[in-house]
Protein backbone atom coordinates (compact mmCIF):
# COMPACT_ATOMS: atom_id res chain seq x y z
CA UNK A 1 -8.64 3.78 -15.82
CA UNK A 2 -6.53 5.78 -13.40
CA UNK A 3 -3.46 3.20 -12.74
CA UNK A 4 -0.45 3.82 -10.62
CA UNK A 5 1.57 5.92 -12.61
CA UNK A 6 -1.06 8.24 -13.47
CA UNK A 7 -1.84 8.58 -10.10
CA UNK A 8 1.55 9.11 -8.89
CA UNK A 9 1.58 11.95 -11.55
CA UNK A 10 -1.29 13.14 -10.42
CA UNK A 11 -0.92 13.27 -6.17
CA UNK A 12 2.44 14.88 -7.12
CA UNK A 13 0.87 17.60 -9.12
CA UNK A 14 -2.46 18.07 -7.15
CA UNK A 15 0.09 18.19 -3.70
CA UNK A 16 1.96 20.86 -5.33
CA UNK A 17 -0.58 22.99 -6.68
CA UNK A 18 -3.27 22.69 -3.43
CA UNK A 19 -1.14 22.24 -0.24
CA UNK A 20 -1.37 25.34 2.31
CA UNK A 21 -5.10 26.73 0.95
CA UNK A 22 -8.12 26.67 2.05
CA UNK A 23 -11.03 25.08 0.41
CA UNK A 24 -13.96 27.73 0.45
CA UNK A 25 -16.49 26.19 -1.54
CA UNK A 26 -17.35 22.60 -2.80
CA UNK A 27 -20.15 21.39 -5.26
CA UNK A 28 -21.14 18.31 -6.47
CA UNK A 29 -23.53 18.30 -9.44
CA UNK A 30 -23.58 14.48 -9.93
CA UNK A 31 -24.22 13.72 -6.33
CA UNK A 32 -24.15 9.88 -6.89
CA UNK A 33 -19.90 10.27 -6.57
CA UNK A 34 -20.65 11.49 -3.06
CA UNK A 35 -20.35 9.10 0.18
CA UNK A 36 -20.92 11.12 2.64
CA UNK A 37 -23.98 14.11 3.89
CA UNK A 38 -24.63 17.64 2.62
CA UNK A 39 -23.64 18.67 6.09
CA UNK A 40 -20.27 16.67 5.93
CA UNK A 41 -19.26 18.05 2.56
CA UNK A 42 -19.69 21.96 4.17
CA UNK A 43 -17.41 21.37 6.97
CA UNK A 44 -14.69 20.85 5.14
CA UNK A 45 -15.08 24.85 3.86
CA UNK A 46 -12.32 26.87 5.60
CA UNK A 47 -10.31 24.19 6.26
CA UNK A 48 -6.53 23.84 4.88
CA UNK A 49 -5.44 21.55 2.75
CA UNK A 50 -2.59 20.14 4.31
CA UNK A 51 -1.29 17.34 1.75
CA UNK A 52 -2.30 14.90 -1.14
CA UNK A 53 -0.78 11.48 -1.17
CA UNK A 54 -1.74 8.19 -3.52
CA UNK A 55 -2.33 4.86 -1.98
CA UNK A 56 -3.20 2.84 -4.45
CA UNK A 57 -5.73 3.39 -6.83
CA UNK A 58 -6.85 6.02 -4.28
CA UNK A 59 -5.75 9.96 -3.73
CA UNK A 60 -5.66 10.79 -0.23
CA UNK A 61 -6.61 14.42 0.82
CA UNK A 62 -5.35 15.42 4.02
CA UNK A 63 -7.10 18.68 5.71
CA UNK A 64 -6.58 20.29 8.80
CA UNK A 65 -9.18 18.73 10.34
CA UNK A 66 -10.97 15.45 8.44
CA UNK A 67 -10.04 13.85 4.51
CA UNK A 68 -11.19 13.12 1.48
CA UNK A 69 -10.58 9.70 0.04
CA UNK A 70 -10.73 9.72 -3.93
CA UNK A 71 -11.36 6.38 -5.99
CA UNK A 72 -11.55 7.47 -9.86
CA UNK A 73 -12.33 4.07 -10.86
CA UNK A 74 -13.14 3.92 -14.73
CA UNK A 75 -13.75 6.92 -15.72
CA UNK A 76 -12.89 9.54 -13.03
CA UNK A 77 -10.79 12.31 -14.05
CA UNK A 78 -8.62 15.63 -11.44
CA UNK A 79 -7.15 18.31 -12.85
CA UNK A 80 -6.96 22.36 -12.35
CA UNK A 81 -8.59 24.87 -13.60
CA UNK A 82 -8.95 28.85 -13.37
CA UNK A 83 -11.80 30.17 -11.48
CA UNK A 84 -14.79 30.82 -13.88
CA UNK A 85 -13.17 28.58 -16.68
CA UNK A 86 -15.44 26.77 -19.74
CA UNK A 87 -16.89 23.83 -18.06
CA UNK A 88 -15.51 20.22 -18.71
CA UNK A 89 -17.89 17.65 -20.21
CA UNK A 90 -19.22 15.42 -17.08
CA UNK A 91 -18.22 17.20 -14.19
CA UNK A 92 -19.06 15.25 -11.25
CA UNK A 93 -17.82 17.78 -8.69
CA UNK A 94 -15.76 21.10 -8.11
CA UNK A 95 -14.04 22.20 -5.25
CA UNK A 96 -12.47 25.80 -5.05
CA UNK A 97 -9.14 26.44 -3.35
CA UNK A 98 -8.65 30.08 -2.36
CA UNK A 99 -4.80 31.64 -2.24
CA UNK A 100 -2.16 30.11 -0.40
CA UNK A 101 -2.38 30.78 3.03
CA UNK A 102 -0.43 28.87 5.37
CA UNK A 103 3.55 27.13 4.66
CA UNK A 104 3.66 23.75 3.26
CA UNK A 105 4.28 20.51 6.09
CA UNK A 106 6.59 18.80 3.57
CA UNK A 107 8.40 19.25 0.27
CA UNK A 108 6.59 19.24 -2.75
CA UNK A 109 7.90 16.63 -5.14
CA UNK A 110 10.95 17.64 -7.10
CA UNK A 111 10.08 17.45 -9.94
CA UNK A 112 7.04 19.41 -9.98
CA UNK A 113 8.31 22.14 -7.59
CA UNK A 114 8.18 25.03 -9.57
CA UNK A 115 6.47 24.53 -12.42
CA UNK A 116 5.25 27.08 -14.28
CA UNK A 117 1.91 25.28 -14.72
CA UNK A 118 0.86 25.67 -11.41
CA UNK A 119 -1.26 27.68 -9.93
CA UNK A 120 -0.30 30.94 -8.64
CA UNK A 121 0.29 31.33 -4.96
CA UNK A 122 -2.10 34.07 -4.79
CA UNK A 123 -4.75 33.02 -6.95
CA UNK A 124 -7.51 30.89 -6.15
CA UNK A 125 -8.47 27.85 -8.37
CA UNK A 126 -10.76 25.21 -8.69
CA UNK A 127 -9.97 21.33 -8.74
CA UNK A 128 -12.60 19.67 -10.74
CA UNK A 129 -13.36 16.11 -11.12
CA UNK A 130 -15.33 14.52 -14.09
CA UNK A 131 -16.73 11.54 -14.10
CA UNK A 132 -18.95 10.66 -17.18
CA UNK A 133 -20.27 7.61 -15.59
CA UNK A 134 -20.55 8.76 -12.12
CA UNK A 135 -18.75 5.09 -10.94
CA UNK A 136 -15.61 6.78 -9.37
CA UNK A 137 -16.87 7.95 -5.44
CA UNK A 138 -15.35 10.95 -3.24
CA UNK A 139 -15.53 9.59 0.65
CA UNK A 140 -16.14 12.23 3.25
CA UNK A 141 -14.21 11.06 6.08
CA UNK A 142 -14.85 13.53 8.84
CA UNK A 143 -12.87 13.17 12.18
CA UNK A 144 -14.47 10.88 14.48
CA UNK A 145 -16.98 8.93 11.93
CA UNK A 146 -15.91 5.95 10.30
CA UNK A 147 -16.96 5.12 6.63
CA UNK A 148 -16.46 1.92 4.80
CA UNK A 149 -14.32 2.58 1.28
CA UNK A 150 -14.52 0.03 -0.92
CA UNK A 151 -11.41 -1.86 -1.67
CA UNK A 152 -9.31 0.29 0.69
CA UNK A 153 -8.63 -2.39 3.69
CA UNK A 154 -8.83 -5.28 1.03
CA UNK A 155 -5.39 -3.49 -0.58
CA UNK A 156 -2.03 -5.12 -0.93
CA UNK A 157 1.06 -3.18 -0.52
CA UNK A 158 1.62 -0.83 -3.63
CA UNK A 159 3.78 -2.25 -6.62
CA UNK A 160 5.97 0.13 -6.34
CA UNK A 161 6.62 -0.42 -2.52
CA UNK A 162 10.09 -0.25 -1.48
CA UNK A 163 8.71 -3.29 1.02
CA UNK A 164 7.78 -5.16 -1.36
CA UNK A 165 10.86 -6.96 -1.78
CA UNK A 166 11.17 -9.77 -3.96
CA UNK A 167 11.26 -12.25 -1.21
CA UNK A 168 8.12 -10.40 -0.48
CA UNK A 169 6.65 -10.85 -3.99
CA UNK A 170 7.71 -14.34 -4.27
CA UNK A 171 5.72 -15.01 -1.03
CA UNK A 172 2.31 -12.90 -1.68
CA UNK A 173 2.71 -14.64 -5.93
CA UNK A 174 2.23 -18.36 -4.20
CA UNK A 175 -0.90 -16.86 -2.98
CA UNK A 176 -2.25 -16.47 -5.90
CA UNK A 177 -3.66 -18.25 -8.42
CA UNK A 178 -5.23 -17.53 -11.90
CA UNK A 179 -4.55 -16.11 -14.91
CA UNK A 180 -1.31 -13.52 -15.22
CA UNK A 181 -3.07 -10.67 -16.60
CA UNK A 182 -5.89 -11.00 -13.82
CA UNK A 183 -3.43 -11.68 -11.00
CA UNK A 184 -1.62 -8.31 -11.95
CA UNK A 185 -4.44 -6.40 -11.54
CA UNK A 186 -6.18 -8.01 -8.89
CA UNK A 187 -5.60 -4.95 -5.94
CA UNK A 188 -5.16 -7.81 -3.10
CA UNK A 189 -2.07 -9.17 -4.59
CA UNK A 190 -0.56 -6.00 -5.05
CA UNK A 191 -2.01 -2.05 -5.59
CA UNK A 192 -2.30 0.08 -8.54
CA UNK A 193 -2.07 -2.08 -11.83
CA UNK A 194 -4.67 -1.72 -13.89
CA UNK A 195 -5.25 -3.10 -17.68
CA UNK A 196 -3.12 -0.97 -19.52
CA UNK A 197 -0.13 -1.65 -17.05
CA UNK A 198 -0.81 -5.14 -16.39
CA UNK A 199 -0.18 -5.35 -20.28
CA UNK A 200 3.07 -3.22 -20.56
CA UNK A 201 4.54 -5.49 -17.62
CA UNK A 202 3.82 -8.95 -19.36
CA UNK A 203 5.46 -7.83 -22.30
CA UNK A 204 8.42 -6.58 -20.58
CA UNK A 205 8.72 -9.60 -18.69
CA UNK A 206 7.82 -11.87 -22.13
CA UNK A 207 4.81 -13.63 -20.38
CA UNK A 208 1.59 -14.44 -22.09
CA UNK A 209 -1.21 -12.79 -20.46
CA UNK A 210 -3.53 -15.88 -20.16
CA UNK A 211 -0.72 -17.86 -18.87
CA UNK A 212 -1.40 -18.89 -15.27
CA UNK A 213 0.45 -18.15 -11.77
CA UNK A 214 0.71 -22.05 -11.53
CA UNK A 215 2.67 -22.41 -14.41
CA UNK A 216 5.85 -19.64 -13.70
CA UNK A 217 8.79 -21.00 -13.10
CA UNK A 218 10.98 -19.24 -10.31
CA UNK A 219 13.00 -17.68 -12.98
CA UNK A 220 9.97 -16.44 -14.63
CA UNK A 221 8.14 -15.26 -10.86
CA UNK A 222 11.77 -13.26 -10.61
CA UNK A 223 11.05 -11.69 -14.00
CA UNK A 224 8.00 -10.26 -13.79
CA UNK A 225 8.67 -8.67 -10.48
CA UNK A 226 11.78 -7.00 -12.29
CA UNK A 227 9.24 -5.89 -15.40
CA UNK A 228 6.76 -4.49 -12.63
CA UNK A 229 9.34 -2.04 -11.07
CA UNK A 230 10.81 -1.23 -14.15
CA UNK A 231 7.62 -0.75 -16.37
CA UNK A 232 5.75 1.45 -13.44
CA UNK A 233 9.01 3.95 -12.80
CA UNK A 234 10.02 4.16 -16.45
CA UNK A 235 5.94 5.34 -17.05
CA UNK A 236 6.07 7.87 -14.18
CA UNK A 237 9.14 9.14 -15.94
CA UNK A 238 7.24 9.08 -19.18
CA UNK A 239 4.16 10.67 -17.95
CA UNK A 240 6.06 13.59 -15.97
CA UNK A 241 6.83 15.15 -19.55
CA UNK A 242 3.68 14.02 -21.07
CA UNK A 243 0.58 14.48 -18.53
CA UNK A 244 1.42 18.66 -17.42
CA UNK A 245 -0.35 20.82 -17.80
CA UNK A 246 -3.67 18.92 -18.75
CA UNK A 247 -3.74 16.27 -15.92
CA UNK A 248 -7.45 15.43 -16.48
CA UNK A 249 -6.05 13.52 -19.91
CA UNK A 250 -5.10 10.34 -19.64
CA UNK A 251 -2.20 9.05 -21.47
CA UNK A 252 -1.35 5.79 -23.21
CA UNK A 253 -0.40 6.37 -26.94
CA UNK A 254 3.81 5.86 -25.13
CA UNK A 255 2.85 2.12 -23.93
CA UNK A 256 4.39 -0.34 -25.66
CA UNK A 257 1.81 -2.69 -26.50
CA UNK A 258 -1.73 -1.82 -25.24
CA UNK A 259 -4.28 -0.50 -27.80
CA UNK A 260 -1.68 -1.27 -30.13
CA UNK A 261 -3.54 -4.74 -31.74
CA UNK A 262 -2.02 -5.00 -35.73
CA UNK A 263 1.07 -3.11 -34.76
CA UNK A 264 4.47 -4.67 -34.83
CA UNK A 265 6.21 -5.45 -31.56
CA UNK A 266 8.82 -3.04 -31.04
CA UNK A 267 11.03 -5.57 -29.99
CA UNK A 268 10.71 -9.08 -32.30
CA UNK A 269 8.58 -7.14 -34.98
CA UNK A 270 5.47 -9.57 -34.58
CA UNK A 271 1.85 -8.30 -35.59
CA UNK A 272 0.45 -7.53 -32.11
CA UNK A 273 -2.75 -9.41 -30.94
CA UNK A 274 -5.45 -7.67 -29.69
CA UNK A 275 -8.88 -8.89 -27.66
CA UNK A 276 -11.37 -7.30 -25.61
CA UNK A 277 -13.47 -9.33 -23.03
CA UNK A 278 -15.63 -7.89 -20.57
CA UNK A 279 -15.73 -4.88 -21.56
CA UNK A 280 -11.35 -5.07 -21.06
CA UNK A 281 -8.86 -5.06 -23.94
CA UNK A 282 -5.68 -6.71 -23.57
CA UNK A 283 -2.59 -6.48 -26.29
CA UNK A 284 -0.14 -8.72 -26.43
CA UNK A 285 2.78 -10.06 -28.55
CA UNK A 286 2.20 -13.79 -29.61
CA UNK A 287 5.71 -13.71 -30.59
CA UNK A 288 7.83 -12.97 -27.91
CA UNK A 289 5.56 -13.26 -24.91
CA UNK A 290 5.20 -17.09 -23.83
């Protein structure tokens, strides 16, 4: 699943590589991703994509004149590719960018700037997006009409929010109640934590991940808003080097502990534990995380 730092990645990249051309054709073979009309998706031909910015779990395309609002859910997968490449396995949708034809509104992020990954300037490309389960959705959200996305006004801030302070955290944490692991990646107490993050914070923060929110002490509340902000901008780091140039590929083989059941922890040297309910696996060490 698509999680915060992936995303970040990804908006970066997808900013970089699409700002400043227009979009001249769009398909959708698996039409079930779609929320919006036929009629809808052809307007937005012509028009220039002006940014791409991550809320969330969601990737915000800004045109000149309406936007596209991207959940990738489960199984939903962006990346690049060159016009009239070999087809990806369970493409959901394709949208072609001609060359770059107006100047950028903003910076692209540093870090990406000029990679040589990219596509060229005068080249057109396509973005594709595969979905082999069709559950991710792309919203049409044409000027003037309104369209209900799921989960988007439900949202807390984003985890990596400079406003969310840990005054802040310690206020929205009271809220909530339940087990850690759930409360992580439960999008009203904060956005963009998913399972495989939700793990790599409790073990930074050495916190059992069927512990519950009632049971914290302040000390420990303090903690695992420290492991959140660390964890999230030492994977963005991580998956700057890692993700380029295939950014359809998800990575996870770096975390520290998820997927990693019978492993020893890197830090006390504990066999890992390892369960899967509902369809979710969580890893954790029984050794250091209490």
């Amino acid at each position: 699943m698509p999680e915060l730092p992936d995303l970040a990645i990804l908006a970066d990249a997808l900013d970089a590589g699409l700002a400043g051309r227009p979009l001249v054709n769009a398909a959708t073979p698996q039409s079930l991703v779609l929320r919006g009309t036929p009629a809808e998706l052809a307007a937005f031909n012509g028009q220039v994509l002006s940014g791409v910015e991550r809320h969330g779990k969601f990737l915000v395309f800004d045109f000149a004149r309406d936007q596209m609002i991207v959940n990738a859910m489960l199984t939903g997968r962006l990346g690049f590719a060159p016009i009239g490449a070999k087809a990806w396995p369970g493409i959901a949708a394709v949208f072609t960018f001609g060359p770059i034809e107006a100047k950028r509104t903003h910076p692209a992020a540093s870090w990406v700037a000029d990679a040589a990954w990219l596509p060229a300037a005068d080249a057109s490309v396509e973005m594709r997006y595969r979905d082999a389960t069709r559950m991710g959705k792309i919203y049409l959200m044409p000027a003037g009409v309104t369209r209900a996305v799921a989960g988007w006004d439900e949202r807390g801030p984003d985890a990596d929010d400079p406003a969310l302070t840990l005054d802040v955290w310690r206020k929205r944490i009271a809220r909530h109640n339940g087990e850690l692991k759930n409360m992580l990646r439960n999008q009203e107490f904060v956005a963009g934590i998913g399972n495989a993050y939700s793990d790599g914070i409790l073990w930074e923060a050495r916190l059992a991940p069927f512990r519950t929110r009632a049971s914290l002490a302040p000390a420990e509340v303090d903690a695992l808003y420290e492991a959140t902000r660390k964890v999230l901008s030492w994977a963005i780091t991580q998956l700057r080097e890692l993700v380029p140039p295939k950014l359809e590929v998800e990575q996870r083989k770096f975390l520290n502990v998820h997927w990693k059941g019978g492993d020893p922890c890197p830090r006390c040297g504990t066999r890992l534990t390892e369960v899967k309910a509902g369809g979710f696996v969580t890893s954790w060490c029984r050794g250091c995380q209490v």
